[in-house]
N, C-alpha and C. Protein backbone atom coordinates (compact mmCIF):
# COMPACT_ATOMS: atom_id res chain seq x y z
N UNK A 1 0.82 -1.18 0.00
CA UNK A 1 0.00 0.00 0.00
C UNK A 1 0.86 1.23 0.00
N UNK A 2 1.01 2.20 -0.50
CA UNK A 2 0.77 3.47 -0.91
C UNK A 2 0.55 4.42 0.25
N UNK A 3 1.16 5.23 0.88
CA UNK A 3 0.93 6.00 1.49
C UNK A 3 0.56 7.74 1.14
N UNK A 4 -0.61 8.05 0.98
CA UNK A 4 -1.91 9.08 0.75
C UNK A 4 -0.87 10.02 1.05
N UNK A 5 -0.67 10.10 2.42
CA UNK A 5 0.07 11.53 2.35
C UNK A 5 1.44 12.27 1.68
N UNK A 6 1.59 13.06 1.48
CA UNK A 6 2.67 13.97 0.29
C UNK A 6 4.04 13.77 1.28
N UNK A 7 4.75 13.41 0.66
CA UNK A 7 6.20 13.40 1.44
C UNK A 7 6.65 14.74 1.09
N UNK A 8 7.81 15.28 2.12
CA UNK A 8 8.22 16.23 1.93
C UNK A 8 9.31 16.26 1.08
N UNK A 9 9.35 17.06 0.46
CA UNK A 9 10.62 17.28 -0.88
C UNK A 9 12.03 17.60 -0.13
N UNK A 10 12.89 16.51 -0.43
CA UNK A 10 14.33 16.27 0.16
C UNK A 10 15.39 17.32 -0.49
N UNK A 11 15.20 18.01 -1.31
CA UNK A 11 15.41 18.53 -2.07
C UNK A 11 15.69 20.07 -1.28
N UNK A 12 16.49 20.61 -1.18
CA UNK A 12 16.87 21.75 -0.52
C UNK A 12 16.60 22.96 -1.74
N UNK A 13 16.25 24.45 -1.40
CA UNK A 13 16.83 24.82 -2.44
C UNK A 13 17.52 26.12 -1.87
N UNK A 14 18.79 26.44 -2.56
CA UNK A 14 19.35 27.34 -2.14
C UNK A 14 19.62 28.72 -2.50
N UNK A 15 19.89 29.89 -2.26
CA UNK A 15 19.61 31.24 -3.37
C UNK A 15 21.45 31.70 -3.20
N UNK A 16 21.26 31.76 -4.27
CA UNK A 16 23.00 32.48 -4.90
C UNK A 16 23.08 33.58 -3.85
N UNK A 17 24.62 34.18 -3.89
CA UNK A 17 24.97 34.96 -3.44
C UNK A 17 24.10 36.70 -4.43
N UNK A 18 23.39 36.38 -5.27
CA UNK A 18 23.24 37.65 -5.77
C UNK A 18 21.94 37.61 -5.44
N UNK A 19 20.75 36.64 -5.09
CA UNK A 19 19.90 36.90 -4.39
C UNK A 19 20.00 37.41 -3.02
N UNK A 20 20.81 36.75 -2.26
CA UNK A 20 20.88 36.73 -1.11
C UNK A 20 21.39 38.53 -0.79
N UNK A 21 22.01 39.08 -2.27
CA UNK A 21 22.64 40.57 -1.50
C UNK A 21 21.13 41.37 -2.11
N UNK A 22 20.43 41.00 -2.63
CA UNK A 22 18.90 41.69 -3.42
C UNK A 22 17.87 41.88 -2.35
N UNK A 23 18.25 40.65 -1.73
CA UNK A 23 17.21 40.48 -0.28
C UNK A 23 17.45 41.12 0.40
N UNK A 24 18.91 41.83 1.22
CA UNK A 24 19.32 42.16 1.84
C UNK A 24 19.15 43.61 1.99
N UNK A 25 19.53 44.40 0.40
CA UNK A 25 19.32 45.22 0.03
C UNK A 25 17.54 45.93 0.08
N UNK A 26 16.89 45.12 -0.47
CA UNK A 26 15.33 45.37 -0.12
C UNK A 26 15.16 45.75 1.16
N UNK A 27 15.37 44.81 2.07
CA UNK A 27 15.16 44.96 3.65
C UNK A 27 15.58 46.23 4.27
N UNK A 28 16.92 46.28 3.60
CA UNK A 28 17.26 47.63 4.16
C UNK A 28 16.85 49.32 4.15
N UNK A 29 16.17 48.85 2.53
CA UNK A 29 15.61 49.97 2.20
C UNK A 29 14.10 50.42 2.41
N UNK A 30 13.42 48.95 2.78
CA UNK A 30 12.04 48.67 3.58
C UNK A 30 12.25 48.89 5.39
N UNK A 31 13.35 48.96 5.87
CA UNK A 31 13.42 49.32 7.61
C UNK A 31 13.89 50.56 7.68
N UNK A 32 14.48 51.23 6.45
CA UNK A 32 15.61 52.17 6.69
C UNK A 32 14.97 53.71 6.19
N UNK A 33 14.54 53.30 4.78
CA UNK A 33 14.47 54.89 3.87
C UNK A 33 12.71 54.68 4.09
N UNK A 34 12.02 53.90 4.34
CA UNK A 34 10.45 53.84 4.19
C UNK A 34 10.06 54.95 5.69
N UNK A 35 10.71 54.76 6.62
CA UNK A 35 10.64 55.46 8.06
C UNK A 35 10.77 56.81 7.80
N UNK A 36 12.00 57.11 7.46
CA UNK A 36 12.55 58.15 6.98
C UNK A 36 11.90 59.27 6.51
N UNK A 37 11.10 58.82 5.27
CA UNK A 37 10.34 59.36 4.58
C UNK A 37 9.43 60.43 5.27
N UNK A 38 8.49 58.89 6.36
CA UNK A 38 7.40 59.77 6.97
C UNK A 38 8.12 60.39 8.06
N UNK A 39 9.27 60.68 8.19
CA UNK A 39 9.81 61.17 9.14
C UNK A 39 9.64 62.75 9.01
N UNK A 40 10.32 62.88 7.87
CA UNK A 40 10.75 65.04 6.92
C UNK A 40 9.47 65.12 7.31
N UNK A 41 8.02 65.05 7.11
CA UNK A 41 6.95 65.31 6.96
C UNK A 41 6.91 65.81 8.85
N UNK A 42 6.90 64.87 9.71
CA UNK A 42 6.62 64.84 10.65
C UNK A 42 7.64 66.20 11.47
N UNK A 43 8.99 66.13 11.09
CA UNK A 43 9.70 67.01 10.89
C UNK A 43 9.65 68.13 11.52
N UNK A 44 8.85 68.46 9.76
CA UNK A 44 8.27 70.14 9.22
C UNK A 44 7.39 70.30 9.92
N UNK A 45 6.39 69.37 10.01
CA UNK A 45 5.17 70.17 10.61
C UNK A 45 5.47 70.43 12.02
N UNK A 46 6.35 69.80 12.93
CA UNK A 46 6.83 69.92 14.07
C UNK A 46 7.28 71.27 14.02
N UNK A 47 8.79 71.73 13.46
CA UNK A 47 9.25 72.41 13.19
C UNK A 47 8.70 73.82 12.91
N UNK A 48 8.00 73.84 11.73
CA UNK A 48 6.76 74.89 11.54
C UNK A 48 5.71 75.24 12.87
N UNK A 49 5.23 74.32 13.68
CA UNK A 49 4.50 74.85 14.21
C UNK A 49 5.15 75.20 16.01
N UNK A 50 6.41 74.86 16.16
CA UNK A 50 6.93 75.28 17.09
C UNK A 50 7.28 76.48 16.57
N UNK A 51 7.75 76.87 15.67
CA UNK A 51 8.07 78.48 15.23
C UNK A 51 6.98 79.24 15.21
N UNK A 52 5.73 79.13 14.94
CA UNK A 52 4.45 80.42 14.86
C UNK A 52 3.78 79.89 16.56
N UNK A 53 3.97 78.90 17.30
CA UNK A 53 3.81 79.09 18.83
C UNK A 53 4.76 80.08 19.51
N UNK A 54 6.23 79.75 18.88
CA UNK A 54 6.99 80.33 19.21
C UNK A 54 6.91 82.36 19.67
N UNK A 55 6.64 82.48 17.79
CA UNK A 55 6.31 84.03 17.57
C UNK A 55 5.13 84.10 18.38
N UNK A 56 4.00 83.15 18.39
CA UNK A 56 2.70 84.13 19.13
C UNK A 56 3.25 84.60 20.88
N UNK A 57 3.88 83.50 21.52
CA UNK A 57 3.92 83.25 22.61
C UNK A 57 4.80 84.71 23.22
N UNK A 58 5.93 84.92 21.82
CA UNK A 58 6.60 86.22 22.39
C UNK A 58 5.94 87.45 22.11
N UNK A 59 4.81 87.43 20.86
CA UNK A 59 3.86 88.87 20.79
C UNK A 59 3.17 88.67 22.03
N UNK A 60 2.30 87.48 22.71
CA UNK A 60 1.84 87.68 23.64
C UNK A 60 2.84 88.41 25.02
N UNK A 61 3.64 87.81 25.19
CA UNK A 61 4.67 88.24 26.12
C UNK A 61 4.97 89.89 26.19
N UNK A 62 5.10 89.98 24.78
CA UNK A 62 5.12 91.81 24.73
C UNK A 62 3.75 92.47 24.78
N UNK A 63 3.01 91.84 24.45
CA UNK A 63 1.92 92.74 24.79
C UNK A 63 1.24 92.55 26.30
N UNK A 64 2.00 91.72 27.16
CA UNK A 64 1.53 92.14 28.68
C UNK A 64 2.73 92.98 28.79
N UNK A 65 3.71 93.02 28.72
CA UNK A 65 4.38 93.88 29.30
C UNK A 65 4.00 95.32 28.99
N UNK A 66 4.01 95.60 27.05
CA UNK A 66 3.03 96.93 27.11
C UNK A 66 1.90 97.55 28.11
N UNK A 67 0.88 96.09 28.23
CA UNK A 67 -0.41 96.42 29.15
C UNK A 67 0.36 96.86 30.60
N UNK A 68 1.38 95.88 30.77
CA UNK A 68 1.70 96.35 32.36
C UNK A 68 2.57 98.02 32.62
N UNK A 69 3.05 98.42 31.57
CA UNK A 69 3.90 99.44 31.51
C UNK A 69 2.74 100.70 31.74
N UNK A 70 2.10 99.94 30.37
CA UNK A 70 0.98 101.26 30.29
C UNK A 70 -0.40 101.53 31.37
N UNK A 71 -0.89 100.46 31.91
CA UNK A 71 -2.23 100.43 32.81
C UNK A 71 -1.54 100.54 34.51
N UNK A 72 -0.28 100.22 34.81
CA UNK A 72 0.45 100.27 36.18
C UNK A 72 0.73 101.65 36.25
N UNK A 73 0.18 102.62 36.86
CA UNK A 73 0.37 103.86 37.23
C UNK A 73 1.90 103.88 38.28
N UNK A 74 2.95 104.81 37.74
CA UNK A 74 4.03 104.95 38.71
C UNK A 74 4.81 104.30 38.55
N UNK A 75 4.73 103.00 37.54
CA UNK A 75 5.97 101.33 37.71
C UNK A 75 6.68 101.77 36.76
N UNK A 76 6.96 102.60 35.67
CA UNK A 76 7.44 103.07 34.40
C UNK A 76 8.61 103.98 34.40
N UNK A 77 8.39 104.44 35.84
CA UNK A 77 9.43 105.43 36.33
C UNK A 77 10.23 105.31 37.64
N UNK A 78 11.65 106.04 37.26
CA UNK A 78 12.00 105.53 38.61
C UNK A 78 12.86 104.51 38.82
N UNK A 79 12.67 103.95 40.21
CA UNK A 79 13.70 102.93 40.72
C UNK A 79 12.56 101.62 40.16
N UNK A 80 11.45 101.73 39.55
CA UNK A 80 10.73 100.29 40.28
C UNK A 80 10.25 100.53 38.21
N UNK A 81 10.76 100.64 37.38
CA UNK A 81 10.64 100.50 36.33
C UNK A 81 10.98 98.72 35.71
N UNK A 82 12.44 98.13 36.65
CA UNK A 82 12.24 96.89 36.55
C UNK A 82 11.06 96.24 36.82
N UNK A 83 10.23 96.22 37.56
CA UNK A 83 8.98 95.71 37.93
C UNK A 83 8.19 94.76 37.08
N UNK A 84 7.54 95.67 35.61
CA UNK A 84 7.08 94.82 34.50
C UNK A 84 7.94 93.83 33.96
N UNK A 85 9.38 94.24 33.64
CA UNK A 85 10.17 93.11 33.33
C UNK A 85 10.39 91.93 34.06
N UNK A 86 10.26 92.18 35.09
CA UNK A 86 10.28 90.83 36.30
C UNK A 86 8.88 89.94 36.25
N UNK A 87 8.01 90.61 36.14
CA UNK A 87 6.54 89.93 35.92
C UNK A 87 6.55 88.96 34.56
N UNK A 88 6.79 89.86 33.41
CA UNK A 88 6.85 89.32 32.49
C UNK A 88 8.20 87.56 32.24
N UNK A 89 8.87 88.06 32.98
CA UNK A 89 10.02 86.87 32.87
C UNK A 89 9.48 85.89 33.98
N UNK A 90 8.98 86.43 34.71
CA UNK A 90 8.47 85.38 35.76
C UNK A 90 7.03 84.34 35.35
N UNK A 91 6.43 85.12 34.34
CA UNK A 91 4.97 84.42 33.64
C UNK A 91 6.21 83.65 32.80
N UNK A 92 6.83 83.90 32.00
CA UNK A 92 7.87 83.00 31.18
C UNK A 92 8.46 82.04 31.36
N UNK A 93 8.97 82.22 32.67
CA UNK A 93 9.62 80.97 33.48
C UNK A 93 8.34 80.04 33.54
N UNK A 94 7.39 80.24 34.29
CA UNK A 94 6.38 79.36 34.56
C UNK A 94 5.35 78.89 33.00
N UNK A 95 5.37 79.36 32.27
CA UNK A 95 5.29 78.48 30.66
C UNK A 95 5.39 77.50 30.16
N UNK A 96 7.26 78.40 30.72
CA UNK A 96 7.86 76.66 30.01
C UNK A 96 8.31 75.95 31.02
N UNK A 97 8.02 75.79 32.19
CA UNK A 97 8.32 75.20 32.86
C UNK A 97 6.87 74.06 32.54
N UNK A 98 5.89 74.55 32.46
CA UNK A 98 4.72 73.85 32.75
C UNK A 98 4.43 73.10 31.05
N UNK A 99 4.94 74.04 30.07
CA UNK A 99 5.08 73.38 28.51
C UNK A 99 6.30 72.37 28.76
N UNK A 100 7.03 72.01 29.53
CA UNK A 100 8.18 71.04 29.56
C UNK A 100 7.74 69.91 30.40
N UNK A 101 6.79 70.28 31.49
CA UNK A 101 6.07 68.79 32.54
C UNK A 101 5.18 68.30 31.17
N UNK A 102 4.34 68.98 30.51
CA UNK A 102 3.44 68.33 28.90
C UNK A 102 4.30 67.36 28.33
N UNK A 103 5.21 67.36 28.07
CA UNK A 103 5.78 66.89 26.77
C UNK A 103 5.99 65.44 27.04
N UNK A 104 5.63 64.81 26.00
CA UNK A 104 5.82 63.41 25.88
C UNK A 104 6.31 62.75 24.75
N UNK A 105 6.99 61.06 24.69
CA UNK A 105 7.73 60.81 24.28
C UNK A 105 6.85 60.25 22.91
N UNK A 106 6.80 60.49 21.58
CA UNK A 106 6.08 60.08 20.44
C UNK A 106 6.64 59.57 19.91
N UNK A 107 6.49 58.44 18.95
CA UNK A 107 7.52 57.33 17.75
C UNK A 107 6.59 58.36 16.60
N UNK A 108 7.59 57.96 15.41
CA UNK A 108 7.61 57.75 14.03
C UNK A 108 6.81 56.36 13.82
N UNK A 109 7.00 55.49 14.08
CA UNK A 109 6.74 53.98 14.12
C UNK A 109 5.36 53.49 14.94
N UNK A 110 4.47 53.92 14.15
CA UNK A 110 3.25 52.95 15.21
C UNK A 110 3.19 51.70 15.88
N UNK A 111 4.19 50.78 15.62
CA UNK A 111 4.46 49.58 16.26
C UNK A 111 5.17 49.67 17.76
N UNK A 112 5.81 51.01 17.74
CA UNK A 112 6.17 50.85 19.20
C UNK A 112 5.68 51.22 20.14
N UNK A 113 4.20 51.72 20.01
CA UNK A 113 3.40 52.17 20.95
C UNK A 113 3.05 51.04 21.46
C-alpha cells in the first residue's frame, strides 16, 4: 500500500549569493528609507508649528508687558521701572516650565506604541 500523504521534498533549495545581496538590500531599504520618509513630513510640521507658537507666545509676552507698563500707574518710572520686566520673565519661566512637565515621548513607528 501506498501511502496518501505527500512526502516532503528532500530537495533543498538554495539562493545564490546575488539573491541573497537583493534580499538584503530590499530589507534595508524597507526598515531604513520607508521610516525616513514619513519622518521630513513629521519634521516640518513639528518644526513649523513650534516656530508660529513660538512668535505668538513672544507677541503675547510683549503685549503684557506693554499692558503692564501702560495700565500700572508709577511702575514706568524711577527705581521700580524693573517691575514689569520681572513679571513678564516670571509668567515666562512658569510656561515653560509647565510646557516642559506636557511633553511626551512620540515614535515615528506605530508599532512601538
Amino acid at each position: 500500500m501506498s501511502d496518501p500523504s505527500p512526502r516532503p521534498s528532500t530537495r533543498r533549495e538554495s539562493a545564490s549569493v546575488g539573491e541573497v545581496v537583493e534580499f538584503v538590500k530590499e530589507y534595508a531599504i524597507q526598515e531604513t528609507v520607508g521610516p525616513l520618509m514619513g519622518a521630513g513630513r513629521w519634521i516640518g510640521y513639528g518644526a513649523g508649528g513650534a516656530a508660529l507658537l513660538g512668535l505668538g507666545f513672544m507677541l503675547l509676552l510683549l503685549g503684557l508687558l506693554r499692558a503692564i507698563q501702560s495700565e500700572w500707574d508709577g511702575v514706568a518710572e524711577g527705581g521700580t521701572s524693573w517691575i514689569p520686566y520681572a513679571i513678564v520673565l516670571i509668567v515666562t519661566v512658569a510656561v515653560i516650565v509647565i510646557v516642559l512637565m506636557r511633553i511626551n515621548k512620540t515614535y515615528l513607528d506605530k508599532e512601538n506604541r
